[in-house]
PDB file of N, CA and C in Angstrom:
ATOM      1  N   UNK A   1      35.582  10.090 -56.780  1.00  0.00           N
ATOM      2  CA  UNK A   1      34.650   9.389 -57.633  1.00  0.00           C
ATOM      3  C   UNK A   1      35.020   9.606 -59.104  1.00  0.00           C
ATOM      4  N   UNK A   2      34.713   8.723 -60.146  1.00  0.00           N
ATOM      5  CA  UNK A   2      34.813   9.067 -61.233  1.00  0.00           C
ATOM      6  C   UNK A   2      33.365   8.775 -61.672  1.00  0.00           C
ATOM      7  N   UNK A   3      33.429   9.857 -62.638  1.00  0.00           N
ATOM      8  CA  UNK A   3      32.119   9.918 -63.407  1.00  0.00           C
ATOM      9  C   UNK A   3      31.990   9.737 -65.114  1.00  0.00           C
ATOM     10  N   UNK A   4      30.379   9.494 -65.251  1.00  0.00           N
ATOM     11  CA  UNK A   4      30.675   9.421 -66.927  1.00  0.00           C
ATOM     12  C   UNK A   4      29.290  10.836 -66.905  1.00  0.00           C
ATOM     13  N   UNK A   5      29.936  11.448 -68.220  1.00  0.00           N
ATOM     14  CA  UNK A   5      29.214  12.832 -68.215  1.00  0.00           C
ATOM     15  C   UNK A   5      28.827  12.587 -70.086  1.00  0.00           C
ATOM     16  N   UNK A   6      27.292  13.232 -69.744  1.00  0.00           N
ATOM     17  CA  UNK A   6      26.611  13.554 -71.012  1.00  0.00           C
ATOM     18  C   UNK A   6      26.622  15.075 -71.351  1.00  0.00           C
ATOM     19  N   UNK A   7      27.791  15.594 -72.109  1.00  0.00           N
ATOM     20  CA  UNK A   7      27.355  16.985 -71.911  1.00  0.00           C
ATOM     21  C   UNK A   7      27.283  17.706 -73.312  1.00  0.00           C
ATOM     22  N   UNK A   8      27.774  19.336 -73.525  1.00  0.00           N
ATOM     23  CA  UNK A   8      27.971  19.657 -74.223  1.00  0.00           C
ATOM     24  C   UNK A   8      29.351  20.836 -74.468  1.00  0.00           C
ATOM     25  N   UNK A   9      30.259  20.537 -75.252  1.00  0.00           N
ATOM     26  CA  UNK A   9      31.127  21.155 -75.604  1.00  0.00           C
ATOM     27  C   UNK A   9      31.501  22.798 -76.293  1.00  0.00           C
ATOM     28  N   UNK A  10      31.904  23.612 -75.927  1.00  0.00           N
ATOM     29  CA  UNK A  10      31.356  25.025 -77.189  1.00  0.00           C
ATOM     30  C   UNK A  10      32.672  25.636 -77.426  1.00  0.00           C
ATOM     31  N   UNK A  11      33.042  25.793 -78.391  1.00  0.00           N
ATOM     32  CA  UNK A  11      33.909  26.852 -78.879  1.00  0.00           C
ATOM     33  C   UNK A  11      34.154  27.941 -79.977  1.00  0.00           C
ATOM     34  N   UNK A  12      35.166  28.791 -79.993  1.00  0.00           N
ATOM     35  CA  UNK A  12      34.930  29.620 -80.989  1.00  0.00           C
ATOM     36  C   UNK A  12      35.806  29.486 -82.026  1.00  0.00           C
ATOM     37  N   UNK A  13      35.795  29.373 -83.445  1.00  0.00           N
ATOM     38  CA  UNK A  13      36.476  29.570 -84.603  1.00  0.00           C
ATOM     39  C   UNK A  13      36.926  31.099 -85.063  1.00  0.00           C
ATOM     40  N   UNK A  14      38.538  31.268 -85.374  1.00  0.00           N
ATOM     41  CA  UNK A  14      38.514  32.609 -85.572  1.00  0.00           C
ATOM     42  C   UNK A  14      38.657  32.848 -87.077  1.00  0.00           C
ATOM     43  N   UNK A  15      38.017  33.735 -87.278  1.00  0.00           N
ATOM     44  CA  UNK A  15      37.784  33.619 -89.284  1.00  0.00           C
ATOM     45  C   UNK A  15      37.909  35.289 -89.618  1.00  0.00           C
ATOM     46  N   UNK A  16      39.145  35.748 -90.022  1.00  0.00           N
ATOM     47  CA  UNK A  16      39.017  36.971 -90.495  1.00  0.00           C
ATOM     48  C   UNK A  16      38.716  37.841 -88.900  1.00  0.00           C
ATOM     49  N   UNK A  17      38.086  38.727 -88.954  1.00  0.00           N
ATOM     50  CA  UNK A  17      38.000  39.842 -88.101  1.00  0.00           C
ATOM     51  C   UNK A  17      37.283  39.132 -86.685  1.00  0.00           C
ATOM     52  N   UNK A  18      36.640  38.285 -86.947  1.00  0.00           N
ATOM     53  CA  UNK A  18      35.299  37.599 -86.560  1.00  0.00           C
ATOM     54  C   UNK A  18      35.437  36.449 -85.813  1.00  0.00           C
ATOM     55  N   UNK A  19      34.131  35.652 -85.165  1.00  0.00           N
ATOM     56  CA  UNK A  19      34.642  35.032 -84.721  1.00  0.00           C
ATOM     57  C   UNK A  19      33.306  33.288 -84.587  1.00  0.00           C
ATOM     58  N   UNK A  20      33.252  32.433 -85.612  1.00  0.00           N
ATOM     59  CA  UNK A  20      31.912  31.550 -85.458  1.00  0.00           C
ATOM     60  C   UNK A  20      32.067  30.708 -84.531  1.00  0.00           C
ATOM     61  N   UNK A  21      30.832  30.646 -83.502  1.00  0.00           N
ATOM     62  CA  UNK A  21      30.588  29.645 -82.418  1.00  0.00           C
ATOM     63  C   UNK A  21      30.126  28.621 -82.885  1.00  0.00           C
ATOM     64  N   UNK A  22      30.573  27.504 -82.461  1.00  0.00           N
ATOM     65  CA  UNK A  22      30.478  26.211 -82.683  1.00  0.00           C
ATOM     66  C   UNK A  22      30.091  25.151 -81.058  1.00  0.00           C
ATOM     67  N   UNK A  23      29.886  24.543 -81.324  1.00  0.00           N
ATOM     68  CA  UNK A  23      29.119  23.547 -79.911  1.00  0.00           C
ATOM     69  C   UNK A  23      28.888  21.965 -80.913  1.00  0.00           C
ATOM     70  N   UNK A  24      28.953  20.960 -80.282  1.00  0.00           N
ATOM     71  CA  UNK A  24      28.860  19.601 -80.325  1.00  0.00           C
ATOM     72  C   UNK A  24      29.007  18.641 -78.562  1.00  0.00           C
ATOM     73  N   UNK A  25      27.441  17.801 -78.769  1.00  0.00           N
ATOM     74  CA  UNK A  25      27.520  17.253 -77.599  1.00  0.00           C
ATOM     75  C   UNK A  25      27.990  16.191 -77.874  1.00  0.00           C
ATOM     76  N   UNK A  26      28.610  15.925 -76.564  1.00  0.00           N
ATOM     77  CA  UNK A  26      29.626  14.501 -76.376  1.00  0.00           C
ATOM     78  C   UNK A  26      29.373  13.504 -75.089  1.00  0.00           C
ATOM     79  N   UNK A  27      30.040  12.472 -75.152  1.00  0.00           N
ATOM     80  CA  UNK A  27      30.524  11.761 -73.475  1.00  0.00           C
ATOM     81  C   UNK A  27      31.338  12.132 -73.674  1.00  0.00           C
ATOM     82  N   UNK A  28      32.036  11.710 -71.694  1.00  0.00           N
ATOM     83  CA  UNK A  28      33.069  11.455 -71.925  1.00  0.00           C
ATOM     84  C   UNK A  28      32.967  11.119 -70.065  1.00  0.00           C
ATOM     85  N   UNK A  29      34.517  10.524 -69.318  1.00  0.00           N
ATOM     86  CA  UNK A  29      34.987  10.250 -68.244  1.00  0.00           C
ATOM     87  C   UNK A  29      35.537  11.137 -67.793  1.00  0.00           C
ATOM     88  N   UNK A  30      35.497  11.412 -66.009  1.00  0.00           N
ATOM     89  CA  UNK A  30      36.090  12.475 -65.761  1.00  0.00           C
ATOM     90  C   UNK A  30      36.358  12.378 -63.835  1.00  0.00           C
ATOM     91  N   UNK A  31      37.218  12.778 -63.652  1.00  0.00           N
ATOM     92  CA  UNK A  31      37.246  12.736 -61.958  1.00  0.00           C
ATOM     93  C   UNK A  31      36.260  13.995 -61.256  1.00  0.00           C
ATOM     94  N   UNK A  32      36.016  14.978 -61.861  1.00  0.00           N
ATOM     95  CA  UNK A  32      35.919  16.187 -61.874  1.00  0.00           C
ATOM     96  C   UNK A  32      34.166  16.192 -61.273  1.00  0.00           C
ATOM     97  N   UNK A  33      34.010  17.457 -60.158  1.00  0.00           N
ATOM     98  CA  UNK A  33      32.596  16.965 -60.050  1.00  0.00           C
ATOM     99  C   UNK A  33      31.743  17.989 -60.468  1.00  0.00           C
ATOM    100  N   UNK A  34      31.863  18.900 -61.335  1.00  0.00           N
ATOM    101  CA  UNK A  34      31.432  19.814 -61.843  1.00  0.00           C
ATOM    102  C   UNK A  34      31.756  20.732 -63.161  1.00  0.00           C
ATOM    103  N   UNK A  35      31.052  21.580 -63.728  1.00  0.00           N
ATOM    104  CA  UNK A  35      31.779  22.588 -65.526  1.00  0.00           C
ATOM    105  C   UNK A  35      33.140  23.178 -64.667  1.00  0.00           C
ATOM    106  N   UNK A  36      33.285  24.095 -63.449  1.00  0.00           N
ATOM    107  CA  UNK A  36      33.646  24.583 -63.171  1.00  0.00           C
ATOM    108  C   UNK A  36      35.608  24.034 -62.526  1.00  0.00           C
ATOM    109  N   UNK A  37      35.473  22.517 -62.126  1.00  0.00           N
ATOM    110  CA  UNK A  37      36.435  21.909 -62.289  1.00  0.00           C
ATOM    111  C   UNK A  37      36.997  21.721 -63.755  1.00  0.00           C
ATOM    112  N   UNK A  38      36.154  21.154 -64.553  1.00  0.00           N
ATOM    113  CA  UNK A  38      36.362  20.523 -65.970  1.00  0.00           C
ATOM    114  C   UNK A  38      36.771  21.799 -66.396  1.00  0.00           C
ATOM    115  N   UNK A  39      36.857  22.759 -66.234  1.00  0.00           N
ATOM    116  CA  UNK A  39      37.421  24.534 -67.377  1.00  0.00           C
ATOM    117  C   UNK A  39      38.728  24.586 -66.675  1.00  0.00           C
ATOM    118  N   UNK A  40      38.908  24.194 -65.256  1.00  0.00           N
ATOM    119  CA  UNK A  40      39.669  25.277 -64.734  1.00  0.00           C
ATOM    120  C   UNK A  40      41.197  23.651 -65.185  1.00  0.00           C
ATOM    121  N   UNK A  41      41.340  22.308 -65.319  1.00  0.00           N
ATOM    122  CA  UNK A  41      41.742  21.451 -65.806  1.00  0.00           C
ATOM    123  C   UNK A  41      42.438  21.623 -67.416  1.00  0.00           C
ATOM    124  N   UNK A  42      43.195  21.930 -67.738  1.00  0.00           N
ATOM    125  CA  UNK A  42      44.166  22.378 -68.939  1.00  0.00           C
ATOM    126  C   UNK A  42      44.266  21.053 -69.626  1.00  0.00           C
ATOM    127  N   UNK A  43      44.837  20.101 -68.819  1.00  0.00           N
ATOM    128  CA  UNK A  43      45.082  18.804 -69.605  1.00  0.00           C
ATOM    129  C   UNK A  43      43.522  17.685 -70.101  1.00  0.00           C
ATOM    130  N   UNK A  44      42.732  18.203 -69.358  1.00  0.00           N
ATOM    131  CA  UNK A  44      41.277  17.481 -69.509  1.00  0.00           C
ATOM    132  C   UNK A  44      40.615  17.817 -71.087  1.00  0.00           C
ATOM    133  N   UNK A  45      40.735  19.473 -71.033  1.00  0.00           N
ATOM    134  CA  UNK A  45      40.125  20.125 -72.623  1.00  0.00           C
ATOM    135  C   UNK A  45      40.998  19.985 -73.588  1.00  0.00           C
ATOM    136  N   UNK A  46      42.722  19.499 -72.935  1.00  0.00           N
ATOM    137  CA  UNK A  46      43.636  19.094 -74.241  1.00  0.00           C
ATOM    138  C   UNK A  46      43.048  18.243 -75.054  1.00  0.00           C
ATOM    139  N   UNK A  47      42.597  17.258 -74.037  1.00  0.00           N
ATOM    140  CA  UNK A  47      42.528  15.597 -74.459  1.00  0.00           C
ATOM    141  C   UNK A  47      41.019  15.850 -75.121  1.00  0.00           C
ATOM    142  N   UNK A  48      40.321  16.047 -74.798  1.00  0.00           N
ATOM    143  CA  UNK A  48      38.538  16.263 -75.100  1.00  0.00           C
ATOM    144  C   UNK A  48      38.846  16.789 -76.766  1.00  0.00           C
ATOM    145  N   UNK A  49      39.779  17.516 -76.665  1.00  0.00           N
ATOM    146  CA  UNK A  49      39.731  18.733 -77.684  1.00  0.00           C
ATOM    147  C   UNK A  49      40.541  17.683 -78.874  1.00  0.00           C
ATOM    148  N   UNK A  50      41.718  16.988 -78.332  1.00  0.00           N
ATOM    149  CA  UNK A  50      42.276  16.548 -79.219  1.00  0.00           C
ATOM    150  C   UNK A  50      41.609  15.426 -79.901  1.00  0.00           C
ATOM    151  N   UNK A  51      40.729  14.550 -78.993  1.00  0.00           N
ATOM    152  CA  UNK A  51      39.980  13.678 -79.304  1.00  0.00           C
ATOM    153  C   UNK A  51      38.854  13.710 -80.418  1.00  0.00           C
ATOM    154  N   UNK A  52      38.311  15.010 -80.749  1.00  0.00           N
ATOM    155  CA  UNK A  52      37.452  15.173 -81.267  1.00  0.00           C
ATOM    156  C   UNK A  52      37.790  15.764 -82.228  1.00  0.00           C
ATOM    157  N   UNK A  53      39.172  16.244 -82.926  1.00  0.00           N
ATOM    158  CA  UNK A  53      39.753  16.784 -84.044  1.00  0.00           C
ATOM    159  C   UNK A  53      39.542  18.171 -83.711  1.00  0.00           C
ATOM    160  N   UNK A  54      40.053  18.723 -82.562  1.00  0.00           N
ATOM    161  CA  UNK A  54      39.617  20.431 -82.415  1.00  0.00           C
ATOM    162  C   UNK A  54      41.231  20.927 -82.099  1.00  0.00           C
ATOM    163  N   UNK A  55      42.358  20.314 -82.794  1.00  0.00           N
ATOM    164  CA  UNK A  55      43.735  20.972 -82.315  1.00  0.00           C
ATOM    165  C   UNK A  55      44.464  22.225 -83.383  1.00  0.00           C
ATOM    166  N   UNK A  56      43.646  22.473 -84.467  1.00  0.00           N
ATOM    167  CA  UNK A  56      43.674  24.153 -84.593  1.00  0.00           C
ATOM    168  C   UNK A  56      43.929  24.778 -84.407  1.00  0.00           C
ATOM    169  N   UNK A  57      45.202  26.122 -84.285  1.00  0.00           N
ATOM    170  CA  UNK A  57      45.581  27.185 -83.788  1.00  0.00           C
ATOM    171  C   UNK A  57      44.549  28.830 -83.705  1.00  0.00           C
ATOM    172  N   UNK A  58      43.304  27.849 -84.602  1.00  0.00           N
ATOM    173  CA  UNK A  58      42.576  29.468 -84.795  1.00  0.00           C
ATOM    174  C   UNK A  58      41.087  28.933 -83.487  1.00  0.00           C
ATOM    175  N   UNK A  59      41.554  27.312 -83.008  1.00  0.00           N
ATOM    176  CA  UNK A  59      40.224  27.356 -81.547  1.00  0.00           C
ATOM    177  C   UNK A  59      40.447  28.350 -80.662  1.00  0.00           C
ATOM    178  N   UNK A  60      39.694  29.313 -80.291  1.00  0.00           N
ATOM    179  CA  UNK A  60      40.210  29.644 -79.350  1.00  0.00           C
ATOM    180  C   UNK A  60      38.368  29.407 -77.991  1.00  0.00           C
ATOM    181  N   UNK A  61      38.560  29.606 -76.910  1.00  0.00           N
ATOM    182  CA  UNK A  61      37.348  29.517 -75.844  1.00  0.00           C
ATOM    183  C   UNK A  61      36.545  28.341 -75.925  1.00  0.00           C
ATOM    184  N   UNK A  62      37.680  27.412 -75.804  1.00  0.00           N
ATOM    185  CA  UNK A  62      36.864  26.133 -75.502  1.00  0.00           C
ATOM    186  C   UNK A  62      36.881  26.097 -74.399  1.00  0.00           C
ATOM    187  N   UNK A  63      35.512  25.444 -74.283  1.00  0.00           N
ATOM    188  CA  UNK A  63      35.258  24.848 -72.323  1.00  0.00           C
ATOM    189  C   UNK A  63      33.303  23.950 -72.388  1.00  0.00           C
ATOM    190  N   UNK A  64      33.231  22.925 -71.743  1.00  0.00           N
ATOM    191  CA  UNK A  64      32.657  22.430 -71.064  1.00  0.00           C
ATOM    192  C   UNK A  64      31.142  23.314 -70.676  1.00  0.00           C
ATOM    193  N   UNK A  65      30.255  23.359 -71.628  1.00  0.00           N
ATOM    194  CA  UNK A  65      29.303  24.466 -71.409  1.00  0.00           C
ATOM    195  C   UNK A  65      28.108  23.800 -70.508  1.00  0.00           C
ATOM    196  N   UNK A  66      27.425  22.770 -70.949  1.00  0.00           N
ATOM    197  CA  UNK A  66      26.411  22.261 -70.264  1.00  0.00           C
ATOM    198  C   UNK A  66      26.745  20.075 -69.488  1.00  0.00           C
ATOM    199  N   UNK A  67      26.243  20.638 -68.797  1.00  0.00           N
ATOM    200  CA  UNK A  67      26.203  18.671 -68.577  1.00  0.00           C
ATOM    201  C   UNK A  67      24.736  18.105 -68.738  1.00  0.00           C
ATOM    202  N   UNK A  68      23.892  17.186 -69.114  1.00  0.00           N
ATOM    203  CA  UNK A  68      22.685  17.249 -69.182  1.00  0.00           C
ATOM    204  C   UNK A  68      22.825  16.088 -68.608  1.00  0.00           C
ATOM    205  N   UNK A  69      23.722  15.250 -68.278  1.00  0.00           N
ATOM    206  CA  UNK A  69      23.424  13.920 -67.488  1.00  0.00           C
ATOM    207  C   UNK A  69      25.155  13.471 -66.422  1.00  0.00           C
ATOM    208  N   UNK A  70      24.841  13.116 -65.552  1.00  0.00           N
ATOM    209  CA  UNK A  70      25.993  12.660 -64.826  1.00  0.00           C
ATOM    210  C   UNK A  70      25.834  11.173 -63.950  1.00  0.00           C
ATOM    211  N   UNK A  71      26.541  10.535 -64.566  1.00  0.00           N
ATOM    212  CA  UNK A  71      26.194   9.498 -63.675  1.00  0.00           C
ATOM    213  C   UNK A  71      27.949   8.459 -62.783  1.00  0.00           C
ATOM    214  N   UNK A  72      27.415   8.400 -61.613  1.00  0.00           N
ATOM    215  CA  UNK A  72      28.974   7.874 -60.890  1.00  0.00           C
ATOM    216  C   UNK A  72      28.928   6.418 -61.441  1.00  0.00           C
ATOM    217  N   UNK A  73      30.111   6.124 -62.011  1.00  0.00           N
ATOM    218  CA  UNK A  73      30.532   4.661 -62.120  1.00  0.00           C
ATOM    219  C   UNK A  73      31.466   4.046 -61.019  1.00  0.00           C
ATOM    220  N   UNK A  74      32.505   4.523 -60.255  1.00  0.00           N
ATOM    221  CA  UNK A  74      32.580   3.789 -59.218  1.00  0.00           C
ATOM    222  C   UNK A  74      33.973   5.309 -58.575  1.00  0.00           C
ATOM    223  N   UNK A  75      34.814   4.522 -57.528  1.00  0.00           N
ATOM    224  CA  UNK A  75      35.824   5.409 -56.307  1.00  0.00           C
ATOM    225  C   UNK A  75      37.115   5.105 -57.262  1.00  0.00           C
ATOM    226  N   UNK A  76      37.843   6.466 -57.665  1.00  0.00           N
ATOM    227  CA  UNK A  76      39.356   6.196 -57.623  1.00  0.00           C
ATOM    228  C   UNK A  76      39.936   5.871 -56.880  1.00  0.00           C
ATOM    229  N   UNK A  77      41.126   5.196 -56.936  1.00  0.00           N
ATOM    230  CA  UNK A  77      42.066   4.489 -55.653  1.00  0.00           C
ATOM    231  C   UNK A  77      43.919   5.431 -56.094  1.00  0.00           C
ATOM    232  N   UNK A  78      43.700   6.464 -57.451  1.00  0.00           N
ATOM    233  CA  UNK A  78      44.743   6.488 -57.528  1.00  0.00           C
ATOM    234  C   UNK A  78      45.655   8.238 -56.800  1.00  0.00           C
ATOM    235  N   UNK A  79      44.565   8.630 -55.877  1.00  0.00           N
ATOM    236  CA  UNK A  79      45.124   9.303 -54.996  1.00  0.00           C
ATOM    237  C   UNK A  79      44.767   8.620 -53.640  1.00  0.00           C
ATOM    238  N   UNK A  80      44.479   7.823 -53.095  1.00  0.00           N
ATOM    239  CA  UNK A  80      44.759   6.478 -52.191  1.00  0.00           C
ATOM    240  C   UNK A  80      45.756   6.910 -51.214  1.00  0.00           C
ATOM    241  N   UNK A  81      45.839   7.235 -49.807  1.00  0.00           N
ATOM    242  CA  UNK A  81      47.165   7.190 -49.117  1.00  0.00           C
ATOM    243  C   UNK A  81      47.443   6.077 -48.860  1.00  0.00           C
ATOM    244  N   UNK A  82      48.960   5.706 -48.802  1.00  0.00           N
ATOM    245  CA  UNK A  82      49.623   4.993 -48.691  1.00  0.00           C
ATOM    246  C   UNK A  82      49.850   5.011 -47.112  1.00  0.00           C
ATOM    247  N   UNK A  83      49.790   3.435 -45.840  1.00  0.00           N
ATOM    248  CA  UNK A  83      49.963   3.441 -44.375  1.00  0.00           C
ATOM    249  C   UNK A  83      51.399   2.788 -44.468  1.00  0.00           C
ATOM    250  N   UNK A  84      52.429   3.839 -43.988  1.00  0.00           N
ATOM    251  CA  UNK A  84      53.387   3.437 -43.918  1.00  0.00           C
ATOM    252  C   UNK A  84      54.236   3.033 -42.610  1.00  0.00           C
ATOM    253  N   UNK A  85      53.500   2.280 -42.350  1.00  0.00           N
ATOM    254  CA  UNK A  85      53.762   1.622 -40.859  1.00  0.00           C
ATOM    255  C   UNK A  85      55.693   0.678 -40.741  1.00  0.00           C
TER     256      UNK A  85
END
């Protein structure tokens, strides 16, 4: 299934010794059916991250904190087996 997700985003800024948390909610599309897929996905928080101007060397602990809405828009076909008769 693919889904469209209302959620919220969180990460940390590193500043000196320290370290400020930051969060901004977003959409976005996703195959994924849960936070716990969406964190463990490397190329998903690239794109999320890059999308939103977060490509920074001092982000560090970004991930996918809350979803407050999920809704299915329709079936991927692009892991689909192929009948090779």
């Amino acid at each position: 299934m693919i889904y469209h997700y209302h959620g919220r985003i969180s990460w940390q800024k590193r500043r000196g010794n320290g370290y400020i948390n930051s969060y901004k909610d977003v959409e976005f599309i996703s195959r994924a059916e849960g936070i716990e897929q969406m964190n463990k996905d490397v190329v998903f928080l690239m794109q999320i991250m890059s999308y939103n101007g977060l490509t920074s060397s001092k982000i560090v602990n970004f991930k996918v904190s809350e979803i407050y809405e999920q809704k299915a828009l329709g079936r991927s076909f692009y892991y689909k087996e192929e009948n090779n008769e």
